[in-house]
Protein backbone atom coordinates (compact mmCIF):
# COMPACT_ATOMS: atom_id res chain seq x y z
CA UNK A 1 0.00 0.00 0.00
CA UNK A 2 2.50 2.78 1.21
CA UNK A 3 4.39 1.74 -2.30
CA UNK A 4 1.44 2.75 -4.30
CA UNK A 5 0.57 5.73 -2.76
CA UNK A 6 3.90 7.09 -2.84
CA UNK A 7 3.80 5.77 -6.46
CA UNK A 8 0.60 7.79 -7.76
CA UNK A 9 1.46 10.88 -5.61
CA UNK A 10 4.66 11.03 -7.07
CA UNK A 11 2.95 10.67 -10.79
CA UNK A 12 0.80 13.90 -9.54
CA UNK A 13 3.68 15.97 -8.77
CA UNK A 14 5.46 15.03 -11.61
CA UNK A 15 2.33 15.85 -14.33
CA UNK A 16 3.70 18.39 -16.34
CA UNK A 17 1.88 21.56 -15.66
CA UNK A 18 2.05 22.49 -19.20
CA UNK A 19 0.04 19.21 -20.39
CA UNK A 20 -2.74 20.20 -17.87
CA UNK A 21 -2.67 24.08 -19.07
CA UNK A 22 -3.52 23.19 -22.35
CA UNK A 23 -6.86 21.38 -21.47
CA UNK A 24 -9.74 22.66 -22.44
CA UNK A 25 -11.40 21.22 -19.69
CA UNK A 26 -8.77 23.13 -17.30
CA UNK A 27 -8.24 26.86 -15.92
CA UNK A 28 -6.31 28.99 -18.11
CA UNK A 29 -3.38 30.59 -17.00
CA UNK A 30 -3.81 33.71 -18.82
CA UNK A 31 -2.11 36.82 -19.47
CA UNK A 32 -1.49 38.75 -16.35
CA UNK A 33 0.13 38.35 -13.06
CA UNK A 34 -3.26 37.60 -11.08
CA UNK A 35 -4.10 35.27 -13.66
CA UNK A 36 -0.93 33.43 -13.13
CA UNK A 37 -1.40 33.73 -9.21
CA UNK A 38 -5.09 32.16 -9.95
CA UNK A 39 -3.95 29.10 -11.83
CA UNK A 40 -1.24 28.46 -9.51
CA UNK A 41 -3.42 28.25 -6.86
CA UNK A 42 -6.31 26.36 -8.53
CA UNK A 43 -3.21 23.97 -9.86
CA UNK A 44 -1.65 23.78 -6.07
CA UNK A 45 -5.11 23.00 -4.45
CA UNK A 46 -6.14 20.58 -6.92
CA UNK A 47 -3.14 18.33 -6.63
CA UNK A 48 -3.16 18.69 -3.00
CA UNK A 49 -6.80 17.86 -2.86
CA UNK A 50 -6.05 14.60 -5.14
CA UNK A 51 -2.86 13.49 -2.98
CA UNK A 52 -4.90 13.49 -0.34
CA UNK A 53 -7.83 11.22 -2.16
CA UNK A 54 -5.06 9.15 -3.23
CA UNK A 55 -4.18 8.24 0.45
CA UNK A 56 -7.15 8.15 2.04
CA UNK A 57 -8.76 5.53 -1.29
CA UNK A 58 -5.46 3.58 -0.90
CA UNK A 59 -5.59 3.07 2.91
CA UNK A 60 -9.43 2.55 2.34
CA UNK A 61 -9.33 -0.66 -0.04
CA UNK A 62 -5.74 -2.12 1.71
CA UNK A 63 -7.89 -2.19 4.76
CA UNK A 64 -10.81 -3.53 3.07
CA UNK A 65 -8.48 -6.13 1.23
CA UNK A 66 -6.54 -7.20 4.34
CA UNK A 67 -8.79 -6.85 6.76
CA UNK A 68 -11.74 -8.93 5.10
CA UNK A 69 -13.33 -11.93 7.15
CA UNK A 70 -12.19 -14.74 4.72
CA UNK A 71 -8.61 -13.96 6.29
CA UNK A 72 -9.87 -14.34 9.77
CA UNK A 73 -9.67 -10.57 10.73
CA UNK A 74 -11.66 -9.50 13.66
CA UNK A 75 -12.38 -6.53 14.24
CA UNK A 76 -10.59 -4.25 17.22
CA UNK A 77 -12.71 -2.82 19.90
CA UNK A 78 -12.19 0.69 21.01
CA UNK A 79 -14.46 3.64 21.33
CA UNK A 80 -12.26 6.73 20.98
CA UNK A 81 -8.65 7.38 20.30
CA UNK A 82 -7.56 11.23 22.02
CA UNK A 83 -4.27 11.21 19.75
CA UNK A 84 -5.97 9.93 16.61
CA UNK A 85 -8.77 12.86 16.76
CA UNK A 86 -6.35 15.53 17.56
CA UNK A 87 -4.32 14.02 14.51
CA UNK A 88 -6.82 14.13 12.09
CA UNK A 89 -8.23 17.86 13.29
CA UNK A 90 -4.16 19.01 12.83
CA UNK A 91 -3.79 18.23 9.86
CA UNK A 92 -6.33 19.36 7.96
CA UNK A 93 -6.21 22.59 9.68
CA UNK A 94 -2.43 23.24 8.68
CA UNK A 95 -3.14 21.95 5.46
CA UNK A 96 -5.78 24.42 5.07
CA UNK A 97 -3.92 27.54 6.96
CA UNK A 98 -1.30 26.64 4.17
CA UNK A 99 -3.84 26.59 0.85
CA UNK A 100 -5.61 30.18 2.64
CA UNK A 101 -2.08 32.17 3.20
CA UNK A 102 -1.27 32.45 -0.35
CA UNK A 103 -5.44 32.62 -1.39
CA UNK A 104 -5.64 35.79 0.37
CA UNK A 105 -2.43 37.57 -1.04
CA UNK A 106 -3.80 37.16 -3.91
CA UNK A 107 -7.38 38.08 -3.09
CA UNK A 108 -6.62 41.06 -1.30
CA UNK A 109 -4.25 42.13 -4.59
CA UNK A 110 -7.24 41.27 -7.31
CA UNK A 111 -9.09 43.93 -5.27
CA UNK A 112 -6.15 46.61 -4.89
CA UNK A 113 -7.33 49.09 -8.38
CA UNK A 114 -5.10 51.70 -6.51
CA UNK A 115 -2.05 53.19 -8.90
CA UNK A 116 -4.08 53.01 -12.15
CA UNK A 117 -2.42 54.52 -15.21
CA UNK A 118 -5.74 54.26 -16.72
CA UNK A 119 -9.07 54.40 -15.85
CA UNK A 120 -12.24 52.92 -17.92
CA UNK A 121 -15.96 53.00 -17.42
CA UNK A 122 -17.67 49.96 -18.68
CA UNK A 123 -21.62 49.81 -18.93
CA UNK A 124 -23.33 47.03 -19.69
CA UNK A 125 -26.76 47.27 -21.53
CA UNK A 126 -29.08 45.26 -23.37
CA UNK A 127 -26.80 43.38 -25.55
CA UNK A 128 -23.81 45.63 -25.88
CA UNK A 129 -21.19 47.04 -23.49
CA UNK A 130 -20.33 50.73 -23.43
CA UNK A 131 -16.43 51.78 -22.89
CA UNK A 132 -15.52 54.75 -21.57
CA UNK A 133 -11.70 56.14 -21.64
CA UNK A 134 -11.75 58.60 -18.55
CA UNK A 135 -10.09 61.72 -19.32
CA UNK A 136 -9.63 61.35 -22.59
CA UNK A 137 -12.47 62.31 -24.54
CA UNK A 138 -13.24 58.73 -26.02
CA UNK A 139 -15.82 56.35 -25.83
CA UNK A 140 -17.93 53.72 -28.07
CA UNK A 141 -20.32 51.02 -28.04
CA UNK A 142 -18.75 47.60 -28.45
CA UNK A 143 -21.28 45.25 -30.08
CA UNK A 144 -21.71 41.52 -31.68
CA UNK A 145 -20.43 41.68 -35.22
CA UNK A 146 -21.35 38.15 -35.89
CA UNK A 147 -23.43 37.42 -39.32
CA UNK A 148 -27.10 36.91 -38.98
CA UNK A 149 -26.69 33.98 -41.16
CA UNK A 150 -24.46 32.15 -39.17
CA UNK A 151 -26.52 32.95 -36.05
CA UNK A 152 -29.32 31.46 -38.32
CA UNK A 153 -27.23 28.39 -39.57
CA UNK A 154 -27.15 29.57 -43.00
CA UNK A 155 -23.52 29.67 -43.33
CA UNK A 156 -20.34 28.05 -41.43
CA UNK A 157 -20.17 29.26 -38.18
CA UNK A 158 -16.22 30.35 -37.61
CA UNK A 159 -13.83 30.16 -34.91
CA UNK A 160 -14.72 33.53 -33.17
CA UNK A 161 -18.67 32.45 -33.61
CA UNK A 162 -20.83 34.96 -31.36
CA UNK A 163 -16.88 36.29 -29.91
CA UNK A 164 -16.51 39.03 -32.19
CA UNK A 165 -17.51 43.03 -32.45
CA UNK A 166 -17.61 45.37 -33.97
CA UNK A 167 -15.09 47.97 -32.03
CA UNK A 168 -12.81 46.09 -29.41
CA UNK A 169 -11.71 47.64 -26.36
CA UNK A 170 -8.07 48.60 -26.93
CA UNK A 171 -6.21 48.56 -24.11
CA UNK A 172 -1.63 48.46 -23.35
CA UNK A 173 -0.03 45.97 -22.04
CA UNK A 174 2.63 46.88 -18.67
CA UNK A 175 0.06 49.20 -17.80
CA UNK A 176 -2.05 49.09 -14.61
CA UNK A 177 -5.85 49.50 -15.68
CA UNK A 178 -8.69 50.26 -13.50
CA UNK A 179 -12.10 49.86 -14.47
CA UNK A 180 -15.33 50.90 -13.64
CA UNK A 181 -18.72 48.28 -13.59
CA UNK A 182 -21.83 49.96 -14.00
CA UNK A 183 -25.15 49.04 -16.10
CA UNK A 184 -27.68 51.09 -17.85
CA UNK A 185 -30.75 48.67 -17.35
CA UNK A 186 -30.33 44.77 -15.93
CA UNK A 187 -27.13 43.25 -14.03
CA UNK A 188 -24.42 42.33 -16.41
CA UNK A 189 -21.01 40.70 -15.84
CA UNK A 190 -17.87 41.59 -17.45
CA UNK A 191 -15.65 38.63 -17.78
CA UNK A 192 -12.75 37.65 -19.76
CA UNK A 193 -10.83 34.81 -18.62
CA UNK A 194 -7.14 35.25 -19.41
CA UNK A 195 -7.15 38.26 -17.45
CA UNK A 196 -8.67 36.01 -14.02
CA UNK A 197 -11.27 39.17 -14.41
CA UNK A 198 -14.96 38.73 -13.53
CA UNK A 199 -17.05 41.65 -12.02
CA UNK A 200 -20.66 42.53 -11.89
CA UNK A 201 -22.18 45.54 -13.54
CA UNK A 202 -25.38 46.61 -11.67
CA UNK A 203 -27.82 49.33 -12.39
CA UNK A 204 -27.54 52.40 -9.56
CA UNK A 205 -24.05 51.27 -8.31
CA UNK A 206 -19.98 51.17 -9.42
CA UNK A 207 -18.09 48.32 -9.21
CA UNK A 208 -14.16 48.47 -9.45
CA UNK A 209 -11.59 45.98 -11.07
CA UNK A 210 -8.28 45.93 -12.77
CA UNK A 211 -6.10 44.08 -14.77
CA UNK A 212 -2.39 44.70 -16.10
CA UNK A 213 -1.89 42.69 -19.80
CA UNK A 214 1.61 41.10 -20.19
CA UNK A 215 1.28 40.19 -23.48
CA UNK A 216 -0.09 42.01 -26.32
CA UNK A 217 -3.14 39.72 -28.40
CA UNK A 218 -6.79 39.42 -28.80
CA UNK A 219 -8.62 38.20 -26.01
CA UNK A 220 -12.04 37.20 -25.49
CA UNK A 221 -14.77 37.14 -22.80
CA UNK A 222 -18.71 37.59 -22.51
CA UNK A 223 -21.34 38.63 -20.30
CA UNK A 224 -21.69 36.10 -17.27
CA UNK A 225 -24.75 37.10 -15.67
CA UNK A 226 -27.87 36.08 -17.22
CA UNK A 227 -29.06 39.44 -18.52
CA UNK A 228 -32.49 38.84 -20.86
CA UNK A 229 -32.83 37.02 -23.92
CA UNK A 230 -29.74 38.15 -26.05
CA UNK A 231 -27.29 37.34 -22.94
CA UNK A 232 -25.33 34.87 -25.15
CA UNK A 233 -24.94 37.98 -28.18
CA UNK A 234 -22.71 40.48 -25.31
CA UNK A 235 -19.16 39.18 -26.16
CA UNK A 236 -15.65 40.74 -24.84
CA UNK A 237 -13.22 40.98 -27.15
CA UNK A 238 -10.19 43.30 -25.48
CA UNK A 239 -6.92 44.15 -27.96
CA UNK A 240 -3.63 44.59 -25.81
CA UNK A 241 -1.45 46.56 -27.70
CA UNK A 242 2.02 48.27 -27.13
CA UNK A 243 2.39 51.17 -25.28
CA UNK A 244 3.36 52.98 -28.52
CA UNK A 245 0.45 51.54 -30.29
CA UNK A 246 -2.12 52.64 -27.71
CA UNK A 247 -0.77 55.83 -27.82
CA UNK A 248 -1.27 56.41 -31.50
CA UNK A 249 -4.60 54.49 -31.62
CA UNK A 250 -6.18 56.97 -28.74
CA UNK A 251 -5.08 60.00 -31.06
CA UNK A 252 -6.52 58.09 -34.17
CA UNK A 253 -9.48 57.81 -32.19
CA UNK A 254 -9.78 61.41 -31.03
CA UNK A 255 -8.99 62.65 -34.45
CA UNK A 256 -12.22 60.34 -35.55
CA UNK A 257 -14.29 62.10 -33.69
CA UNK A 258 -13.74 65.20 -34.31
CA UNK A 259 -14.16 64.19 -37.94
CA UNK A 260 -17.21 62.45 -37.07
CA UNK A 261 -18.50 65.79 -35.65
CA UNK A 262 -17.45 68.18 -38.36
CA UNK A 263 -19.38 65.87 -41.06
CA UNK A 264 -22.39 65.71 -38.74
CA UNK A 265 -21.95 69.65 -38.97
CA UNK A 266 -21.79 69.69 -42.35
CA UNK A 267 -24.66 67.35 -42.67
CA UNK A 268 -27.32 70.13 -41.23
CA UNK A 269 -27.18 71.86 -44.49
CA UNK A 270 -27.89 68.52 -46.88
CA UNK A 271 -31.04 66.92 -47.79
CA UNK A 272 -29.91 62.81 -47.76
CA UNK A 273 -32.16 61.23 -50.79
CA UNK A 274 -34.39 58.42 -49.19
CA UNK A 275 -32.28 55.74 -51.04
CA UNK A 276 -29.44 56.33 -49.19
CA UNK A 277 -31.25 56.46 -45.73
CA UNK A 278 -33.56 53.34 -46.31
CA UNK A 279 -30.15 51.43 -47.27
CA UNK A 280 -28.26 53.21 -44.20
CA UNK A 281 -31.38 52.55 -42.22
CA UNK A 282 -31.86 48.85 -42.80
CA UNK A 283 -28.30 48.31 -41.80
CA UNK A 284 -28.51 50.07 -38.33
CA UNK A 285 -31.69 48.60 -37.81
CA UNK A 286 -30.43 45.10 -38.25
CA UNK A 287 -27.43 45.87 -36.13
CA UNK A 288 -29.54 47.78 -33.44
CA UNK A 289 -32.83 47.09 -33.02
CA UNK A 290 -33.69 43.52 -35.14
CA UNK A 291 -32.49 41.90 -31.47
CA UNK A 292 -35.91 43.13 -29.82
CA UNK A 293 -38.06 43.98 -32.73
CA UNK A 294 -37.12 40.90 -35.02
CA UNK A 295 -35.91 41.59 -38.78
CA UNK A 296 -39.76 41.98 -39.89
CA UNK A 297 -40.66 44.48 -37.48
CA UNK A 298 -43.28 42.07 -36.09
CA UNK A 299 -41.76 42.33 -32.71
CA UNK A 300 -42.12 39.76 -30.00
CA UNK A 301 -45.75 39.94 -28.23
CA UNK A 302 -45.70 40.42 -25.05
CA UNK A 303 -42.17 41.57 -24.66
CA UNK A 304 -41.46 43.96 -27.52
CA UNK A 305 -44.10 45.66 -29.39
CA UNK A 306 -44.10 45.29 -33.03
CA UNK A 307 -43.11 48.12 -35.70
CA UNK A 308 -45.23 47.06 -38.86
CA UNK A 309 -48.71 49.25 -38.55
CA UNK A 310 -47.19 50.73 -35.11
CA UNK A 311 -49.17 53.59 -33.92
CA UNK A 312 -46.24 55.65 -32.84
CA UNK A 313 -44.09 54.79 -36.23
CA UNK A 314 -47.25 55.61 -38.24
CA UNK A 315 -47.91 59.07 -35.38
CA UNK A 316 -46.53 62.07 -35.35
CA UNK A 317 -42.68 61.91 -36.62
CA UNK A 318 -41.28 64.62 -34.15
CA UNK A 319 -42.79 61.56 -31.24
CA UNK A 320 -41.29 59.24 -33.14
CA UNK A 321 -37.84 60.34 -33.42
CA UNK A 322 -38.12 61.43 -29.70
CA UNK A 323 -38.50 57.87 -28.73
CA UNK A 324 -35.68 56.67 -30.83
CA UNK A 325 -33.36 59.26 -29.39
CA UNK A 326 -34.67 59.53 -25.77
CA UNK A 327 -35.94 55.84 -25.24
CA UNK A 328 -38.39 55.18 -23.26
CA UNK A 329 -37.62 55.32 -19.01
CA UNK A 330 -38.64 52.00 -17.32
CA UNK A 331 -38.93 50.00 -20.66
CA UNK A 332 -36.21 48.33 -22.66
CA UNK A 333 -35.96 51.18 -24.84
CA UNK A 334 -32.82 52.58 -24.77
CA UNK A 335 -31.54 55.99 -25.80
CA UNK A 336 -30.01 55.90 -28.73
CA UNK A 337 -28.77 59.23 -29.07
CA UNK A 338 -25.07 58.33 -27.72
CA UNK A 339 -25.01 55.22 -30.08
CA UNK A 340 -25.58 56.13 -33.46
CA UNK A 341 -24.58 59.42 -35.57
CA UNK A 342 -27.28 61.79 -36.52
CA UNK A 343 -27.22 60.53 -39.75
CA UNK A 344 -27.78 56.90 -38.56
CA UNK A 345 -30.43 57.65 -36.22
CA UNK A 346 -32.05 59.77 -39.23
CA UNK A 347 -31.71 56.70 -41.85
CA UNK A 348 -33.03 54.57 -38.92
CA UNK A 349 -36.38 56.26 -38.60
CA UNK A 350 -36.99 56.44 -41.81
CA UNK A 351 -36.57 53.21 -42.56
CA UNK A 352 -38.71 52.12 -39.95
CA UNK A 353 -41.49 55.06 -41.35
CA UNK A 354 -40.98 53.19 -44.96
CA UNK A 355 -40.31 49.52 -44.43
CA UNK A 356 -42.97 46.66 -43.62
CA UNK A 357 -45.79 48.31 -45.67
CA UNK A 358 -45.74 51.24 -43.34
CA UNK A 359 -44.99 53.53 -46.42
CA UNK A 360 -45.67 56.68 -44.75
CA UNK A 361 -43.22 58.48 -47.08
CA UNK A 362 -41.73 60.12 -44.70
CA UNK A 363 -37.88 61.07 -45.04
CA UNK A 364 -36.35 62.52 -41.88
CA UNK A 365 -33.16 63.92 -42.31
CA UNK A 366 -30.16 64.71 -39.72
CA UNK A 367 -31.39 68.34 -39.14
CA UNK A 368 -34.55 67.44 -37.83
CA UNK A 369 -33.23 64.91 -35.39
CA UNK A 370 -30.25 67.83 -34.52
CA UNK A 371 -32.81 70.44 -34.02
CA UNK A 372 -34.81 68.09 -31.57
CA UNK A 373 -31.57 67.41 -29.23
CA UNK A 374 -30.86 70.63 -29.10
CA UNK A 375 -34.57 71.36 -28.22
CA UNK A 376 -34.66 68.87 -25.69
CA UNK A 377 -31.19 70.35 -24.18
CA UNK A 378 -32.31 73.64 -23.89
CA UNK A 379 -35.72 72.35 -22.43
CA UNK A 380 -33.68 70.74 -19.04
């Protein structure tokens, strides 16, 4: 028996690490110090944890074996045993003092966001997450870029199926970032595993997390909190970069939006023909609203209200285009006036004021939905 044992643990301690990191049914070690610190532990525990099934199996069946009444064993009579109890209280306590030592270093440092170079506000809403680079003037949506027809099984789903977006977060690598959980609507959960970073986003409060990327790469996550019915469409995708690289991509992105604002500018003078917003339209719709009110504008009864024959997409288009920009409080309406462009929330509406058979004829163009933002600004 005591050959065996000593056999199998030795096998245990002698696994190479590297063949059990490379599971896919095992922790990954990831890309950051923490992360490392997390599957060290989780390795550490786990072979402890099967040493100790290894003995106690072992001594079970020898006993079993040579202690069976076809060899004439009887059985010894005692009650209690002082030294045995206090042996078998011991050692599990050390051995659990010595597994909770290094647990809480590195507990107590996955909650230490003090020292930040950089500080990030993530919001989660219904199905997209909202990243914003405090300080600095830039922020986007980040949503699912997958094909409909893959997410319909019309075509090969790929490697990154429902992993992929549209605008990654771009973060450096050697660089000590903090972020800030929040959520517009339901509680969310920003995870991505090779960063050993998981942290709820709830609605009304800020929740603080931080990571430090040692290697630049694409890395992927999702939302781990069941969040409504597209939970499974709110991937993570973060892009590490080097320091250099960040740099110039956060002046690439500032310069973007002040383009972005001078041709919104410049589109308050223009009339947009109702080709190109129906075209423009049908593509934001399908990337922004075909999740709740289905690609035929049919809606989902009970839960979102259809757009075909709609009373307020057939109403008044000043209420209309209110509702798109605005939302609506205490329904899943969101605001949309922080995620699309004027001109995309103009193509939007009149899509949805053309498509269907609603053929109201309208075309709204960017100046109407400018002048209405502005109205409602001056209004609070």
């Amino acid at each position: 028996m005591g050959k065996l044992s000593s056999t199998l643990c030795l096998i245990l301690f002698m696994l190479p690490q590297q063949l059990l990191a490379n599971s896919q049914f095992n922790m990954r070690e990831g890309v950051t110090d923490i992360s490392n610190n997390v599957y060290q532990l989780h390795m550490t525990i786990f072979i402890i944890c099967c040493v100790i099934g290894v003995i106690v199996f072992a001594v079970m069946f020898w006993a079993l074996i040579h202690h069976r009444k076809s060899k004439g064993a009887i059985p010894a009579q005692f009650h209690e045993s002082t030294k045995v109890e206090i042996l078998w209280t011991a050692i599990p306590f050390v051995i659990l003092i010595a597994m909770a030592v290094p647990a809480t270093k590195t507990l107590i440092a996955m909650e230490d966001a003090s020292k930040a170079d950089i500080t990030i506000k993530v919001t989660g809403s219904q199905w997209k997450w909202h990243y914003e680079y405090m300080g600095e003037d830039v922020s986007f949506y980040s949503i699912l870029s997958t094909p409909n027809d893959q997410i319909a099984n019309q075509a090969d789903k790929t490697d990154t199926y429902l992993l992929e977006v549209d605008k990654p977060l771009v973060l450096p690598i050697n660089k000590k970032i903090r972020f800030l959980m929040t959520s517009d609507d339901v509680i969310h959960s920003w995870w991505v595993p090779d960063f050993a970073v998981k942290k709820d986003a709830n609605p009304g409060f800020i929740n603080e997390t931080w990571t430090k990327i040692n290697e630049e790469g694409i890395y992927r996550g999702q939302c781990a909190e069941l969040c409504g019915k597209d939970h499974g469409f709110m991937p993570v995708v973060v892009e590490a970069k080097s320091e250099q690289d960040f740099v110039n991509w956060l002046a690439d992105a500032k310069q973007a939006k002040q383009k972005a604002a001078a041709a919104d500018a410049a589109l308050m003078d223009q009339t947009l023909p109702k080709e190109e917003l129906m075209t423009l339209g049908e593509q934001v719709y399908m990337t922004s609203c075909a999740a709740c009110h289905q690609p035929t504008g049919m809606g989902l009864p009970g839960v979102f209200p259809a757009l075909k024959n709609s009373p307020v997409v057939l109403g008044d288009v000043n209420e209309h285009i209110d509702v798109v920009v605005h939302g609506r409080p205490g329904t899943a309406m969101q605001a949309f006036v922080k995620q699309l462009s004027i001109k995309q929330l103009a193509a939007v509406v009149t899509y949805k004021r053309n498509a269907w058979g609603n053929d109201t004829g309208d075309v709204v163009q960017p100046s109407q939905i400018q002048a209405l933002i502005d109205a409602t600004a001056e209004a609070k």
